[in-house]
PDB file of N, CA and C in Angstrom:
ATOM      1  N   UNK A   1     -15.846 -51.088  47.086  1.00  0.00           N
ATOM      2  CA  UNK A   1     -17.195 -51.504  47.393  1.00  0.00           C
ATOM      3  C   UNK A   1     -17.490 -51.354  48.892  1.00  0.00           C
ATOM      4  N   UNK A   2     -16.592 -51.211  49.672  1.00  0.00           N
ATOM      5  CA  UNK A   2     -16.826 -51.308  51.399  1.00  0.00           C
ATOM      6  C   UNK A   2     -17.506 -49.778  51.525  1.00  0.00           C
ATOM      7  N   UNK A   3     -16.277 -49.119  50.775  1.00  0.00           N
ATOM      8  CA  UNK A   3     -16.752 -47.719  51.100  1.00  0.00           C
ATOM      9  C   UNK A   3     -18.472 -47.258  51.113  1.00  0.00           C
ATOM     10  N   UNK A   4     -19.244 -47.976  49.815  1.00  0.00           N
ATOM     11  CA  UNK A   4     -20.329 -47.147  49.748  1.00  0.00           C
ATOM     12  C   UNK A   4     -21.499 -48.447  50.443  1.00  0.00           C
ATOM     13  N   UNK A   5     -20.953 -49.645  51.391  1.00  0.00           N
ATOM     14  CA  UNK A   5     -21.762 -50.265  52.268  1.00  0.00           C
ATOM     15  C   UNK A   5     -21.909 -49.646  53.541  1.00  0.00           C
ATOM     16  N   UNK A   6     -20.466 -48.861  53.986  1.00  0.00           N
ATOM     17  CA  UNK A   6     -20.209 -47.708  54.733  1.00  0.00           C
ATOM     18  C   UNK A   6     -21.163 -47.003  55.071  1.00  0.00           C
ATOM     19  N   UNK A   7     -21.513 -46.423  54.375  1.00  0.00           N
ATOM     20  CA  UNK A   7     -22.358 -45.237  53.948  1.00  0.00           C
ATOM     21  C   UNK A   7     -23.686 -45.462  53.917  1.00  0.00           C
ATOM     22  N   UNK A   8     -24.285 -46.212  53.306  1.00  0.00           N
ATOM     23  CA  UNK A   8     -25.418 -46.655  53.470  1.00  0.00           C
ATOM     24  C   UNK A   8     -25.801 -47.173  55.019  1.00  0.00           C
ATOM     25  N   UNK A   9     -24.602 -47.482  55.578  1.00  0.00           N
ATOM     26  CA  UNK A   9     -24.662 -48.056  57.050  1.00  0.00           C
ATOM     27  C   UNK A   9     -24.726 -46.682  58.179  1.00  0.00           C
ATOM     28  N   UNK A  10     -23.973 -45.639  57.380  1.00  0.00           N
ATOM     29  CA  UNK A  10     -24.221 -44.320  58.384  1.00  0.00           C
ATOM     30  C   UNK A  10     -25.763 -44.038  58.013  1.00  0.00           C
ATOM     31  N   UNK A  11     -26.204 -43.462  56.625  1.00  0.00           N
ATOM     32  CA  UNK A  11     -27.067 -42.892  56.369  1.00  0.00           C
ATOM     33  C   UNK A  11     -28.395 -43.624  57.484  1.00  0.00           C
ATOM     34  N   UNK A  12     -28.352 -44.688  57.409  1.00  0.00           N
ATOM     35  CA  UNK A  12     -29.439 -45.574  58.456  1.00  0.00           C
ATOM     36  C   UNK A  12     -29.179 -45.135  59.741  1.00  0.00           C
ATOM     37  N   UNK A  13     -27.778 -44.991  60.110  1.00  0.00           N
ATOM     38  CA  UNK A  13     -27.885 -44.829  61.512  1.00  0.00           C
ATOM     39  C   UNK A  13     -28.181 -43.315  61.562  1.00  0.00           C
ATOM     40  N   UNK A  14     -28.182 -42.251  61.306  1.00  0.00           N
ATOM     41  CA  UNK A  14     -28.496 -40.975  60.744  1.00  0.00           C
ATOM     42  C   UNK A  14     -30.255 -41.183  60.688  1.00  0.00           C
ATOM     43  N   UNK A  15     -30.844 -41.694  59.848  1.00  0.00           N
ATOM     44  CA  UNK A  15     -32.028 -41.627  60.029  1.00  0.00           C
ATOM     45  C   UNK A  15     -32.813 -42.228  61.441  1.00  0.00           C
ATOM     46  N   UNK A  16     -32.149 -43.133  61.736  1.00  0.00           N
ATOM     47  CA  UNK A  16     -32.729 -43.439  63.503  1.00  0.00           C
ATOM     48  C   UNK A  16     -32.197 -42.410  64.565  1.00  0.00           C
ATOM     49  N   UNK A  17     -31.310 -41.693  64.283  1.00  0.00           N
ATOM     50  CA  UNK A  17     -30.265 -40.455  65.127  1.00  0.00           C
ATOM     51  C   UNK A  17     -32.026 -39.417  64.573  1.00  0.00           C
ATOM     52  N   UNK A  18     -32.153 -39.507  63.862  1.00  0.00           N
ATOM     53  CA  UNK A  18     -33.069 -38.447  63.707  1.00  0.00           C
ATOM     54  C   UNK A  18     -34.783 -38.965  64.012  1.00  0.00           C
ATOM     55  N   UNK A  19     -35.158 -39.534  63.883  1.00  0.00           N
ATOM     56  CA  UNK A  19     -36.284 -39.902  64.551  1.00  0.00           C
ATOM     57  C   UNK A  19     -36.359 -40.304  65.839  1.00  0.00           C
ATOM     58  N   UNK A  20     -35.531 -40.523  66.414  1.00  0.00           N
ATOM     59  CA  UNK A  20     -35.129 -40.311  68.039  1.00  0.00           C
ATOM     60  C   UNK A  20     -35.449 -39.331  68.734  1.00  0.00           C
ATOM     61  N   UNK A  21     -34.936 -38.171  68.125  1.00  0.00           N
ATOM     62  CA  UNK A  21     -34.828 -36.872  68.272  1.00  0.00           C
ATOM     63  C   UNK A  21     -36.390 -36.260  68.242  1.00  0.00           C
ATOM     64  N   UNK A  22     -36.691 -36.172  66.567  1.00  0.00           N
ATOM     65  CA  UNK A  22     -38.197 -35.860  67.057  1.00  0.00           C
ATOM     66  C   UNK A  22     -39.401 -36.450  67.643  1.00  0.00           C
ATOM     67  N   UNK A  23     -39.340 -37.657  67.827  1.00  0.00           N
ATOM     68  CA  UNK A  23     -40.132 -38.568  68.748  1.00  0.00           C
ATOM     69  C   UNK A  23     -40.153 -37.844  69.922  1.00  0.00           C
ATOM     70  N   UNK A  24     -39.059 -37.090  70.713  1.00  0.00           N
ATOM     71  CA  UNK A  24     -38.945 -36.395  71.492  1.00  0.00           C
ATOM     72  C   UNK A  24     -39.876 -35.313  71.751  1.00  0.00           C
ATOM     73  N   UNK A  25     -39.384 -34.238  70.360  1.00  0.00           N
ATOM     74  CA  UNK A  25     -40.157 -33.183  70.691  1.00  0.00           C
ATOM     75  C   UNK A  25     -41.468 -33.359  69.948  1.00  0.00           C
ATOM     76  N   UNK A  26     -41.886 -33.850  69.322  1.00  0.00           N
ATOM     77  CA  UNK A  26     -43.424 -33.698  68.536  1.00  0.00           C
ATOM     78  C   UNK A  26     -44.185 -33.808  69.526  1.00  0.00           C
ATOM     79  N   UNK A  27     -44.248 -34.614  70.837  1.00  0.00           N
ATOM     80  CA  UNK A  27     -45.239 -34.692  71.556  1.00  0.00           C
ATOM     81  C   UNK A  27     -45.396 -32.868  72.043  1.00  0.00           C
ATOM     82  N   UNK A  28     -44.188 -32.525  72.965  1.00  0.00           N
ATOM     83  CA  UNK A  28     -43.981 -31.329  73.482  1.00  0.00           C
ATOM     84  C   UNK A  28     -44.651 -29.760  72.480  1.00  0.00           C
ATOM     85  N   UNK A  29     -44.171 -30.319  71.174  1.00  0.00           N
ATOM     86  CA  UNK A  29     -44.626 -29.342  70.369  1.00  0.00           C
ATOM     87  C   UNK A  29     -46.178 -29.665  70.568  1.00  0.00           C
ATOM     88  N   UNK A  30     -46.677 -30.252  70.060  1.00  0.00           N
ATOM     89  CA  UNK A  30     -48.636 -31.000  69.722  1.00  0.00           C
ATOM     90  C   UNK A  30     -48.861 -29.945  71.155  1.00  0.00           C
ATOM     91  N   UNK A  31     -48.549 -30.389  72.650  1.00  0.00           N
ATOM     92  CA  UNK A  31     -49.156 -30.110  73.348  1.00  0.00           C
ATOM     93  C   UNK A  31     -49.256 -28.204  73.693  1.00  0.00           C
ATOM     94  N   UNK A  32     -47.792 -27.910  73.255  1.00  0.00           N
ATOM     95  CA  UNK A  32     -47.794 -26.117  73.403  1.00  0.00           C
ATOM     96  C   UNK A  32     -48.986 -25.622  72.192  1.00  0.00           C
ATOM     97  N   UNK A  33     -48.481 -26.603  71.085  1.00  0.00           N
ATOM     98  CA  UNK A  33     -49.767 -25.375  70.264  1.00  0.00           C
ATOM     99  C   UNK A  33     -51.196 -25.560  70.902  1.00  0.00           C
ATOM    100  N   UNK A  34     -51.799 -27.116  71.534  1.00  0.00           N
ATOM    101  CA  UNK A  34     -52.723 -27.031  71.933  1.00  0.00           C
ATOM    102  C   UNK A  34     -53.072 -26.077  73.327  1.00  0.00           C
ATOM    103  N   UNK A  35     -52.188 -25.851  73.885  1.00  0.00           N
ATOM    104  CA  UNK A  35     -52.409 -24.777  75.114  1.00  0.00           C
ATOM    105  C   UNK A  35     -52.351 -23.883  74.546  1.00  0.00           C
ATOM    106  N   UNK A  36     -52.091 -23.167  72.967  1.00  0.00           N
ATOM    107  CA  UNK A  36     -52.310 -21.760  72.845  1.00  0.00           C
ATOM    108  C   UNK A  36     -53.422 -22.102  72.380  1.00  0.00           C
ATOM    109  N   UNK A  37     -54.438 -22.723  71.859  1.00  0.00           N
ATOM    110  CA  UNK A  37     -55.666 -22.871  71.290  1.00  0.00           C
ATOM    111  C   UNK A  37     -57.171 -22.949  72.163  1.00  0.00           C
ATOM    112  N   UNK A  38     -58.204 -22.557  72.109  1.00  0.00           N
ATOM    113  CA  UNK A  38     -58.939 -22.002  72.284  1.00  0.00           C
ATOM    114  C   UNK A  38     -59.325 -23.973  72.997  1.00  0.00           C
ATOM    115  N   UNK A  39     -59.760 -24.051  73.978  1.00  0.00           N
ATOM    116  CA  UNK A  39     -59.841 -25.468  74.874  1.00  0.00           C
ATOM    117  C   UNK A  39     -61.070 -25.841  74.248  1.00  0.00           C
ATOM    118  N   UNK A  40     -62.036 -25.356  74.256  1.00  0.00           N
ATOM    119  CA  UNK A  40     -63.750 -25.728  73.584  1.00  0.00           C
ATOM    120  C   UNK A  40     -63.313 -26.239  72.467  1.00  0.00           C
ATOM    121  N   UNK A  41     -62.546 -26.158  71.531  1.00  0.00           N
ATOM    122  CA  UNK A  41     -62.361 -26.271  70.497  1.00  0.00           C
ATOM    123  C   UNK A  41     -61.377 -27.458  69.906  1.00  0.00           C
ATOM    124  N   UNK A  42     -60.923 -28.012  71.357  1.00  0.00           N
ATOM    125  CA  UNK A  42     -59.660 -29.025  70.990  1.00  0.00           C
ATOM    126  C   UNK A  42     -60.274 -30.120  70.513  1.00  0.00           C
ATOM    127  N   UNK A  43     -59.349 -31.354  69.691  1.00  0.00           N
ATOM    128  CA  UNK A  43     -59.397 -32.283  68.796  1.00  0.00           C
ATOM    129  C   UNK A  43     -59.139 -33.399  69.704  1.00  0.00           C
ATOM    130  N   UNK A  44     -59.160 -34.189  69.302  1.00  0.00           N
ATOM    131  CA  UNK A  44     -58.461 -35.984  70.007  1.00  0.00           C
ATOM    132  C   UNK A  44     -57.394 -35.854  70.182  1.00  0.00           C
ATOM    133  N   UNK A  45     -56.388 -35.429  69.258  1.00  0.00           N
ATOM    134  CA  UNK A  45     -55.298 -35.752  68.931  1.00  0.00           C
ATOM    135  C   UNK A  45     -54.439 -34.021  70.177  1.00  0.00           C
ATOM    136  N   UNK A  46     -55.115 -33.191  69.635  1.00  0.00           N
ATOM    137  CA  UNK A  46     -54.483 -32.284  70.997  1.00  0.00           C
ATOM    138  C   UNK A  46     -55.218 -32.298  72.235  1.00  0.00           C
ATOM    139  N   UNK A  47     -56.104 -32.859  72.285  1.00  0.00           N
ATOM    140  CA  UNK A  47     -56.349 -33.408  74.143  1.00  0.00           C
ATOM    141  C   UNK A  47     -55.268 -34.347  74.497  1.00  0.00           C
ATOM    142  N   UNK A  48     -55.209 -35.386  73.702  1.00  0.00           N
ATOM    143  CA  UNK A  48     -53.903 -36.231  73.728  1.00  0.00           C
ATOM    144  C   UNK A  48     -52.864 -36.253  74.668  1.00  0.00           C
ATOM    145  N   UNK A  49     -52.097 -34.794  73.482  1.00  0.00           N
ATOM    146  CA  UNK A  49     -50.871 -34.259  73.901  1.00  0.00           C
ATOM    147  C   UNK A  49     -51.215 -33.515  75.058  1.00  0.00           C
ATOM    148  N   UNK A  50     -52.125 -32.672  75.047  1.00  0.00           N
ATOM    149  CA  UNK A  50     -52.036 -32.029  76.729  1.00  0.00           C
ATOM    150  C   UNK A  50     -52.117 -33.176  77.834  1.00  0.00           C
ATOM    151  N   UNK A  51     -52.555 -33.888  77.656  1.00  0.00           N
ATOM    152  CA  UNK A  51     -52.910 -35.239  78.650  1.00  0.00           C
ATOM    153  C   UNK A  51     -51.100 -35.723  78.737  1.00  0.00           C
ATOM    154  N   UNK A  52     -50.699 -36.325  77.217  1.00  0.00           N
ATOM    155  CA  UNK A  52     -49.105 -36.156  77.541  1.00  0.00           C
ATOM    156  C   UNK A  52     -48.649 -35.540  78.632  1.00  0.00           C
ATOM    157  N   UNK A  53     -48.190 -34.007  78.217  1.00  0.00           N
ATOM    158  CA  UNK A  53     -47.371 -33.117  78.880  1.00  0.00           C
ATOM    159  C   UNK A  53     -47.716 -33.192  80.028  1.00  0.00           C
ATOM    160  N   UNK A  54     -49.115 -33.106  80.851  1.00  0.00           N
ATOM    161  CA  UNK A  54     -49.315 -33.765  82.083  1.00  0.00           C
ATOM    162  C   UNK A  54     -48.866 -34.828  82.576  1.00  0.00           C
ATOM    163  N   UNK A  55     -49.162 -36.102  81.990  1.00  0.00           N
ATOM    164  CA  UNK A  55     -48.536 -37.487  82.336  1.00  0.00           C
ATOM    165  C   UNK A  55     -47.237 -37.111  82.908  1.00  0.00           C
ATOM    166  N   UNK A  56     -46.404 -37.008  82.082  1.00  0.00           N
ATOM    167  CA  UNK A  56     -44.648 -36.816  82.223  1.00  0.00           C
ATOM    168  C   UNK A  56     -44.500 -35.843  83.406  1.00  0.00           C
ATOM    169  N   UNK A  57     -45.179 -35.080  84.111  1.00  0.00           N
ATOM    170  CA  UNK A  57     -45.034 -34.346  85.236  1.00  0.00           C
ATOM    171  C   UNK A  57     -44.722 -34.949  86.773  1.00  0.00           C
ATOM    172  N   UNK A  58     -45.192 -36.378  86.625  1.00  0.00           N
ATOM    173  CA  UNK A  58     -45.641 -37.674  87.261  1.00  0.00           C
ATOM    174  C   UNK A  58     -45.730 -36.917  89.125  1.00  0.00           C
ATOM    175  N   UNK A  59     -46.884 -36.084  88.918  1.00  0.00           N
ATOM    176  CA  UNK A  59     -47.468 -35.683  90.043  1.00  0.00           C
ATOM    177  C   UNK A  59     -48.895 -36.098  90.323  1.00  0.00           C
ATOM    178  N   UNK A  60     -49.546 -36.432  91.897  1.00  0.00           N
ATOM    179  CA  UNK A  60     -50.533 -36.685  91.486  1.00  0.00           C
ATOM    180  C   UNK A  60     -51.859 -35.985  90.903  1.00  0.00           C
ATOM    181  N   UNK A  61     -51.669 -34.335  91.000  1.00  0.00           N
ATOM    182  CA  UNK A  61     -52.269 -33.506  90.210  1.00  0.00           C
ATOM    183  C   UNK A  61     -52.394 -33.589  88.765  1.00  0.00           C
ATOM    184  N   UNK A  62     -51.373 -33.564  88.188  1.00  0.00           N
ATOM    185  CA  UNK A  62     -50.902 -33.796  87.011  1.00  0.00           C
ATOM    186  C   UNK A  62     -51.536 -35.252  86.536  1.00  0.00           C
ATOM    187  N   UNK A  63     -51.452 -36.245  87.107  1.00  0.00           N
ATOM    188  CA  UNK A  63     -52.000 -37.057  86.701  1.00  0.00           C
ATOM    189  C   UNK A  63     -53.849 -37.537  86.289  1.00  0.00           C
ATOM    190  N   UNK A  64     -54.067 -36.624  87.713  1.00  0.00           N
ATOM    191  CA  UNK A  64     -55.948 -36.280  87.085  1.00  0.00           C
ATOM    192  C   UNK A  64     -56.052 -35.554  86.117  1.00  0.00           C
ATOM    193  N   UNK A  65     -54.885 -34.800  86.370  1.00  0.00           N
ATOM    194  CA  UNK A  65     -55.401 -33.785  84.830  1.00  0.00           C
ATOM    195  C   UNK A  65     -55.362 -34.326  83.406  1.00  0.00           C
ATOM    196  N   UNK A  66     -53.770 -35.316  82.868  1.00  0.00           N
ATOM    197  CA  UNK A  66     -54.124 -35.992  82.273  1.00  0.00           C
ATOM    198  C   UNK A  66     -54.971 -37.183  81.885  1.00  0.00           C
ATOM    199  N   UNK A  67     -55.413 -37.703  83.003  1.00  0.00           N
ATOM    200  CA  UNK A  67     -56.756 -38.607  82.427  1.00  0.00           C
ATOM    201  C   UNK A  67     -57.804 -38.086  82.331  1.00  0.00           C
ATOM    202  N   UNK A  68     -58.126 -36.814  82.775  1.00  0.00           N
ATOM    203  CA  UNK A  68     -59.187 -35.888  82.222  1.00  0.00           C
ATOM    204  C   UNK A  68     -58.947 -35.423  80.558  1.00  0.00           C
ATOM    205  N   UNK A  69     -58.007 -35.152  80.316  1.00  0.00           N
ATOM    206  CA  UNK A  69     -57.250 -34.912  79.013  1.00  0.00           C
ATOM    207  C   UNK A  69     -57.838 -36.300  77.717  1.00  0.00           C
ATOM    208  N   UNK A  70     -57.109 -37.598  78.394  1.00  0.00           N
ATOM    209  CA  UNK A  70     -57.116 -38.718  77.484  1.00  0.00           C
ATOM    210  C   UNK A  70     -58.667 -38.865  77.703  1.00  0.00           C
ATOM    211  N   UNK A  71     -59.762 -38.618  78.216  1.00  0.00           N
ATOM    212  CA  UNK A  71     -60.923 -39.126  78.587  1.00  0.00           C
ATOM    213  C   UNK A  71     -61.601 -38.118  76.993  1.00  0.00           C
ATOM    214  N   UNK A  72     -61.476 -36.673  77.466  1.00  0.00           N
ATOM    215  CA  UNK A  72     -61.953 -35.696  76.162  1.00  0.00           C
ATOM    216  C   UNK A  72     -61.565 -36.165  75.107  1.00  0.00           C
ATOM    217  N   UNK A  73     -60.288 -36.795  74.906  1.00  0.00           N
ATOM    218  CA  UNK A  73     -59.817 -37.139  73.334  1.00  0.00           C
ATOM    219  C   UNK A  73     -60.690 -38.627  73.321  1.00  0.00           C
ATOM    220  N   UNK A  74     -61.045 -39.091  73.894  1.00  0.00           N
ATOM    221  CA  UNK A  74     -61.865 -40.536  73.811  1.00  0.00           C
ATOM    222  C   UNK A  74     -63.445 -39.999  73.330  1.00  0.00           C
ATOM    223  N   UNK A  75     -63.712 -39.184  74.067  1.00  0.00           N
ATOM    224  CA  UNK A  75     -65.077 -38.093  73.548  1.00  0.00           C
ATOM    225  C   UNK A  75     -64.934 -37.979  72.141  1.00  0.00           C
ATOM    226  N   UNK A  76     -63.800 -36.670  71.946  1.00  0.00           N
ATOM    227  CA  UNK A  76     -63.646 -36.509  70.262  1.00  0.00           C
ATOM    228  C   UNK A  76     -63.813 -37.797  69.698  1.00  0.00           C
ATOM    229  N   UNK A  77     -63.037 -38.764  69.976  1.00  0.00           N
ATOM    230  CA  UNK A  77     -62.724 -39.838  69.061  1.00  0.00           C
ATOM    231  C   UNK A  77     -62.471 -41.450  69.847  1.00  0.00           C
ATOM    232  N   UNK A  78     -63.798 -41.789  70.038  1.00  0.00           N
ATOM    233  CA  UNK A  78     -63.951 -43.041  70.526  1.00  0.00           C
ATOM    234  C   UNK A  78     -62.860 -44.311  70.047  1.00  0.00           C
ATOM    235  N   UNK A  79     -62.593 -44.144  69.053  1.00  0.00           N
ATOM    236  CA  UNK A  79     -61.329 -45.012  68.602  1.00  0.00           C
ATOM    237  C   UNK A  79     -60.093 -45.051  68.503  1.00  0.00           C
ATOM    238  N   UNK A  80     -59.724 -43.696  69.297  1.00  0.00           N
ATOM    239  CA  UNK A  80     -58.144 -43.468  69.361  1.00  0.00           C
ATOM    240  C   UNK A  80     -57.785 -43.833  70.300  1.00  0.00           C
ATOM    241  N   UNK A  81     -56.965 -44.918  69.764  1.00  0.00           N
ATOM    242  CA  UNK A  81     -55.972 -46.279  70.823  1.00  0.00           C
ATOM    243  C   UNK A  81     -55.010 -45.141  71.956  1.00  0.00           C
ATOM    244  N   UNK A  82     -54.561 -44.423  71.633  1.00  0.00           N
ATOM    245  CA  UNK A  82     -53.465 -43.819  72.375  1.00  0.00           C
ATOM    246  C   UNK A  82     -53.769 -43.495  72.939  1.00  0.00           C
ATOM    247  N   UNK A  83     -55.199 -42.801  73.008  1.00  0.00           N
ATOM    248  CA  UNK A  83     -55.859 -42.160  74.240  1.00  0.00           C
ATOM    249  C   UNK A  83     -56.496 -43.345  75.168  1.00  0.00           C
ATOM    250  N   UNK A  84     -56.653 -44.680  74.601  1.00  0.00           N
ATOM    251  CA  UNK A  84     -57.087 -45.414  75.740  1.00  0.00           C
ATOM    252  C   UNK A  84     -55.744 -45.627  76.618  1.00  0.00           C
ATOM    253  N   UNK A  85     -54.617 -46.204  75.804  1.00  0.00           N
ATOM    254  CA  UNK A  85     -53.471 -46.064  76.379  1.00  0.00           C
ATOM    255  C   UNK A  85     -52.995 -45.127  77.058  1.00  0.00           C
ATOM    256  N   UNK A  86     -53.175 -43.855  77.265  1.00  0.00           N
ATOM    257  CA  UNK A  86     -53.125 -43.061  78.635  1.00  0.00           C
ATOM    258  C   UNK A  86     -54.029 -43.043  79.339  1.00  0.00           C
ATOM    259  N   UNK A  87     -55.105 -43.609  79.250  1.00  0.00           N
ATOM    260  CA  UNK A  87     -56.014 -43.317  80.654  1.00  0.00           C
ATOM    261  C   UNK A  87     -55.511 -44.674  81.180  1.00  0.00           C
ATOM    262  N   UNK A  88     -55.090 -46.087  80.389  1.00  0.00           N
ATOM    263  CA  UNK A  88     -54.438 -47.307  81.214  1.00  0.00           C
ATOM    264  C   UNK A  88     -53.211 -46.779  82.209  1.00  0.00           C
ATOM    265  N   UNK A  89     -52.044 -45.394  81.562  1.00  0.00           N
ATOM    266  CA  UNK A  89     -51.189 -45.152  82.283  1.00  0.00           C
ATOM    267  C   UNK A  89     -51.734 -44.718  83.634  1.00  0.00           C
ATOM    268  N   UNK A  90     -52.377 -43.646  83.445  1.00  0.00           N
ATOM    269  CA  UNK A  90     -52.854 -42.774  84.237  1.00  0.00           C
ATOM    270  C   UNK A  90     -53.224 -43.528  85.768  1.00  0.00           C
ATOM    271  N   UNK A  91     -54.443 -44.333  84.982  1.00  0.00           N
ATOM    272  CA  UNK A  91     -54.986 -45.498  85.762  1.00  0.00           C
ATOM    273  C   UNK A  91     -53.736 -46.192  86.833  1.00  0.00           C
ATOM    274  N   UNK A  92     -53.043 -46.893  86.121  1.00  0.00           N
ATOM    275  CA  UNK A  92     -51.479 -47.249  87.071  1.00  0.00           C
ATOM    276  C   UNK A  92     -51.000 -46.816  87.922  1.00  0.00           C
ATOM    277  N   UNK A  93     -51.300 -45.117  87.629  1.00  0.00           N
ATOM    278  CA  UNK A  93     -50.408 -44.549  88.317  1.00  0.00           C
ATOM    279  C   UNK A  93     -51.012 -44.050  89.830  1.00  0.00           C
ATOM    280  N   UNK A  94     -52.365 -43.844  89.637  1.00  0.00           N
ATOM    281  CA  UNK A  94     -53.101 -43.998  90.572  1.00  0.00           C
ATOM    282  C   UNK A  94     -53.276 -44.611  91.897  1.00  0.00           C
ATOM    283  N   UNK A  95     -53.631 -43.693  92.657  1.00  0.00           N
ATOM    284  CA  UNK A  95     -53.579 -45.037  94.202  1.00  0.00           C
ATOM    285  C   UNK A  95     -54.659 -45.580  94.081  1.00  0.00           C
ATOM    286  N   UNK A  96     -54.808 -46.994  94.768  1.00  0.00           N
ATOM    287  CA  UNK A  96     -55.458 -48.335  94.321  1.00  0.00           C
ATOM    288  C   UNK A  96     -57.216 -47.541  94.833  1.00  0.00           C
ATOM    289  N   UNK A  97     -57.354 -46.300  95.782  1.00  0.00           N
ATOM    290  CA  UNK A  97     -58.510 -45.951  96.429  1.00  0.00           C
ATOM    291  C   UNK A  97     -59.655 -45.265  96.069  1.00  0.00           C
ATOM    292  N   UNK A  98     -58.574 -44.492  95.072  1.00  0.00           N
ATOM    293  CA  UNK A  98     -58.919 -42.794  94.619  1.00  0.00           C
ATOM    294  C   UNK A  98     -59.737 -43.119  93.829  1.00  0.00           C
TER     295      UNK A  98
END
């Protein structure tokens, strides 16, 4: 009986080993397909990610660019939390003047 509590105890740790992992790249992916896509045309959800891939650059260029990013996905979609949640990062990251 240990053996197959075992197992059930890997298989779990196996499934968090793996959503770890793509938590990682899904953002990275979202944001490349949205840079091959036509910009007039982007969604909430890939302004988002380009706003992402900016964020993580943690320059202060990079950083206007992504709250320009999370601002368009607030356009598309006035109710997408995540995008308020990066313009709060963004905001942070900001000097107190600018």
């Amino acid at each position: 009986m240990a053996r197959i509590d075992a197992i059930a105890g890997s298989r779990a740790e196996v499934v968090v080993h793996i959503v770890a992992a793509l938590e990682a790249h899904v953002p990275f992916n979202e944001a490349r397909i949205a840079r091959m896509s036509d910009p007039a045309g982007l969604n909430a959800w890939a302004n988002y990610h380009l706003g992402l891939g900016h964020l993580y650059r943690f320059t202060t260029a990079d950083t206007a660019l992504a709250h320009v990013c999370f601002e368009r996905a607030l356009t598309a979609d006035p109710q997408f939390a995540r995008a308020y949640a990066g313009l709060s990062f963004t905001s942070s990251l900001r000097p107190c003047c600018a």
